[in-house]
Protein backbone atom coordinates (compact mmCIF):
# COMPACT_ATOMS: atom_id res chain seq x y z
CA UNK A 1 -41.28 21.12 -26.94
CA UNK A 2 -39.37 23.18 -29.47
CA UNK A 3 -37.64 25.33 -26.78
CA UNK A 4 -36.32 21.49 -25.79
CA UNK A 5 -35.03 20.30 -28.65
CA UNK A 6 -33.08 23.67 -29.22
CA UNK A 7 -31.79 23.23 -25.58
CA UNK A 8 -30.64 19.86 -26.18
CA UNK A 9 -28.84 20.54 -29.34
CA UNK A 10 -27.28 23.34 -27.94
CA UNK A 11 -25.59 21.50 -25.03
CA UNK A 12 -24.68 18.72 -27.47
CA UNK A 13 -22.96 21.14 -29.62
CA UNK A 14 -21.11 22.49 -26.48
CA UNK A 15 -19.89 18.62 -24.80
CA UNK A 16 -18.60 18.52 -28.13
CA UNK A 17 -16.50 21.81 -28.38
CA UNK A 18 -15.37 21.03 -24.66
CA UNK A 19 -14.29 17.36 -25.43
CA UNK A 20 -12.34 18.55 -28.26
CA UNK A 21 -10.06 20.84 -26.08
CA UNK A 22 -9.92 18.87 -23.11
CA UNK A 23 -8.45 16.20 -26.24
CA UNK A 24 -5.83 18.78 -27.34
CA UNK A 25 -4.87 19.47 -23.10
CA UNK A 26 -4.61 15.81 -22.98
CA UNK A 27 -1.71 15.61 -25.93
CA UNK A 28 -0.02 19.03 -24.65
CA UNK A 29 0.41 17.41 -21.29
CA UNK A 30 1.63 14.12 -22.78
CA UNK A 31 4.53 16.13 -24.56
CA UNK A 32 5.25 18.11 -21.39
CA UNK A 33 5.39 14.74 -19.07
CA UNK A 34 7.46 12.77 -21.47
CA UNK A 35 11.25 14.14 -21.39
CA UNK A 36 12.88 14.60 -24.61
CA UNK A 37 15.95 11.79 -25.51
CA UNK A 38 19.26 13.15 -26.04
CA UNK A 39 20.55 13.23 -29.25
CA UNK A 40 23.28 10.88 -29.86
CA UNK A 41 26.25 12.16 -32.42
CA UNK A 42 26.31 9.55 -34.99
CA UNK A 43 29.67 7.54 -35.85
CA UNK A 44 32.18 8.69 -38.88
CA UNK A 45 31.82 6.15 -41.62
CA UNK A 46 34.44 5.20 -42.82
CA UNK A 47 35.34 6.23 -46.54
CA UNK A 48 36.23 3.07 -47.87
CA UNK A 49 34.58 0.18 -48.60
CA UNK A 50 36.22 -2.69 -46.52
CA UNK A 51 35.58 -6.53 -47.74
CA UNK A 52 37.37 -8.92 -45.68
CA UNK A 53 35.55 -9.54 -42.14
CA UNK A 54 39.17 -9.43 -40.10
CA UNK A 55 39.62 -5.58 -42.32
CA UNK A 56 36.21 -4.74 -40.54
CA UNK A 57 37.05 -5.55 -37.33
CA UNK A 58 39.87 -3.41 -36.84
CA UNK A 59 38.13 -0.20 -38.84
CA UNK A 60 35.16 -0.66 -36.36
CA UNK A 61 38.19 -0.83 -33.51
CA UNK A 62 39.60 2.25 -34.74
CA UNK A 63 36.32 3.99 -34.83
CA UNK A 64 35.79 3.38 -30.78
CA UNK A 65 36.71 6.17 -28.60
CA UNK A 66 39.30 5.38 -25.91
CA UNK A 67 37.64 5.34 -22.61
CA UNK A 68 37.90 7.63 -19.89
CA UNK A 69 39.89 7.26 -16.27
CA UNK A 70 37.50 7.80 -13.72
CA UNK A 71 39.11 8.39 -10.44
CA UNK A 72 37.49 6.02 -7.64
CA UNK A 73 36.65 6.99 -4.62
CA UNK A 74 37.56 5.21 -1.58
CA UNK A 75 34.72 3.42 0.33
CA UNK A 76 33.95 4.57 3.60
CA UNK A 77 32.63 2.05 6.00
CA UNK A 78 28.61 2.84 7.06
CA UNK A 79 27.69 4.22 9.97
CA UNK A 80 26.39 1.98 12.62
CA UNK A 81 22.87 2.54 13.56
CA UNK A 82 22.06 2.26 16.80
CA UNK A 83 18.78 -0.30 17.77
CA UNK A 84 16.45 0.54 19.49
CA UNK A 85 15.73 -1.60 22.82
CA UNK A 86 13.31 -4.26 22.22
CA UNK A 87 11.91 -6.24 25.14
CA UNK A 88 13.15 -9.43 25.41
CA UNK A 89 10.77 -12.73 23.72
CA UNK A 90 9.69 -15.48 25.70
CA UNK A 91 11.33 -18.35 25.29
CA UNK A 92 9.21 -20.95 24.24
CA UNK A 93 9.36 -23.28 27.62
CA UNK A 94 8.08 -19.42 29.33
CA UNK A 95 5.58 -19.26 26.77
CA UNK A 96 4.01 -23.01 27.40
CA UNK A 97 4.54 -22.44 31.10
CA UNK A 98 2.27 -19.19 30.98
CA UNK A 99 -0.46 -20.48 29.37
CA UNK A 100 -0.60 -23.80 31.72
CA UNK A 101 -0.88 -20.78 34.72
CA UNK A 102 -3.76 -18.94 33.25
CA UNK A 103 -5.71 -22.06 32.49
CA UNK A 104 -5.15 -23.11 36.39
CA UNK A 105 -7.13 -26.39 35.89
CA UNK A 106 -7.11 -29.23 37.78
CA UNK A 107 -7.28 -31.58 35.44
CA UNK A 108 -4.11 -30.22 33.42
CA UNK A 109 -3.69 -28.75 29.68
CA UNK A 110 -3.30 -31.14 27.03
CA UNK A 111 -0.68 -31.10 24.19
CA UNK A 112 -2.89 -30.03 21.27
CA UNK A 113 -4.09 -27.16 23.24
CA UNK A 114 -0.83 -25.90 23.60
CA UNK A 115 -0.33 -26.30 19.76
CA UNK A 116 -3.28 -24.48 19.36
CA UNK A 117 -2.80 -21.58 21.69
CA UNK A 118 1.20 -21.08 20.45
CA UNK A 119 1.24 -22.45 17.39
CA UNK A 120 4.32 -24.22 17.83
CA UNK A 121 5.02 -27.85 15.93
CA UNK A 122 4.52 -30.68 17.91
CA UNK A 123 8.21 -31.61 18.59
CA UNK A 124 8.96 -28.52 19.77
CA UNK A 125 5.90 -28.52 22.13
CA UNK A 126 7.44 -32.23 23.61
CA UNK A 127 10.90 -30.57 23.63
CA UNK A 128 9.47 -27.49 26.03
CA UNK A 129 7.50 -30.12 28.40
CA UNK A 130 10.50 -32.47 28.73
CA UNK A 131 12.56 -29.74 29.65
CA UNK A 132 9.88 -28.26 32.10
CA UNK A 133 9.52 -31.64 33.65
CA UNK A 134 13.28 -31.80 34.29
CA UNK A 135 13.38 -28.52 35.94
CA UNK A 136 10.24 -29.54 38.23
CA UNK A 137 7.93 -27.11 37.00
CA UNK A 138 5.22 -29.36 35.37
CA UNK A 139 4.26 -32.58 35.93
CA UNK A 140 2.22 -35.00 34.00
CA UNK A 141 -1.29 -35.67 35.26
CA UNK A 142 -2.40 -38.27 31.72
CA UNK A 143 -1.09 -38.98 28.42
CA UNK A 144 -0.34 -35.91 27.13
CA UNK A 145 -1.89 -33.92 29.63
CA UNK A 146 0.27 -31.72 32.10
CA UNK A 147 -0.39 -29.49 35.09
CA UNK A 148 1.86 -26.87 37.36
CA UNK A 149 3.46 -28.33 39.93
């Protein structure tokens, strides 16, 4: 039971010495990771006290460096990227008319089905069927219930 104790106080002793310098790694990698400002050169005061607020404006104008030219460079139009080929979308009318095929029921596909399936508002899904109807494609079997022709 000793020989346990001893143990125990021994490893204690040791967590502690290793916490310690994993502590002082900790701050030496803080001060590596951080980069160090740039000392700024502090402005000439002037020797004389000045009083009058219009007398301070044009000592703290004198006291501003001129600025610098910087020659601009001309700006070049961007390349054009080229797109990649995408396969045409569906128009909606071809998407409503596809789904009306691969039901194939006799009794016809209602409107909220279609709003279901596409997800389209339900003008748009009366602007698609009026436009189907026109071309001959659909025709309407009940209210709001439309087969292939």
């Amino acid at each position: 039971m000793a020989n346990l104790k001893s143990d125990l106080a021994a490893v204690t002793r040791t967590l502690k010495q290793l916490t310690k310098k994993t502590e002082q790694l900790a701050k030496q990698v803080d001060k590596l990771s951080k980069p160090k400002a740039a000392k700024k050169p502090k402005a000439k005061k002037a020797k004389k006290a000045v009083k009058s607020k219009a007398k301070r404006r044009v000592v703290a104008k004198k006291r501003v460096a001129p600025k610098k030219k910087v020659a601009r460079k001309k700006k070049v139009a961007p390349k054009k990227r080229v797109a990649a080929r995408r396969a045409p979308k569906k128009s909606a009318s071809e998407v409503i008319l596809s789904i009306m095929t691969q039901s194939r029921s006799k009794k016809g596909v209602a409107t909220a089905l279609l709003q279901k399936k596409t997800g389209f508002n339900n003008q748009k899904i009366r602007d698609n069927i009026y436009k189907l109807t026109k071309r001959r494609k659909i025709k309407r079997v009940g209210r709001g219930v439309y087969t292939i022709v």
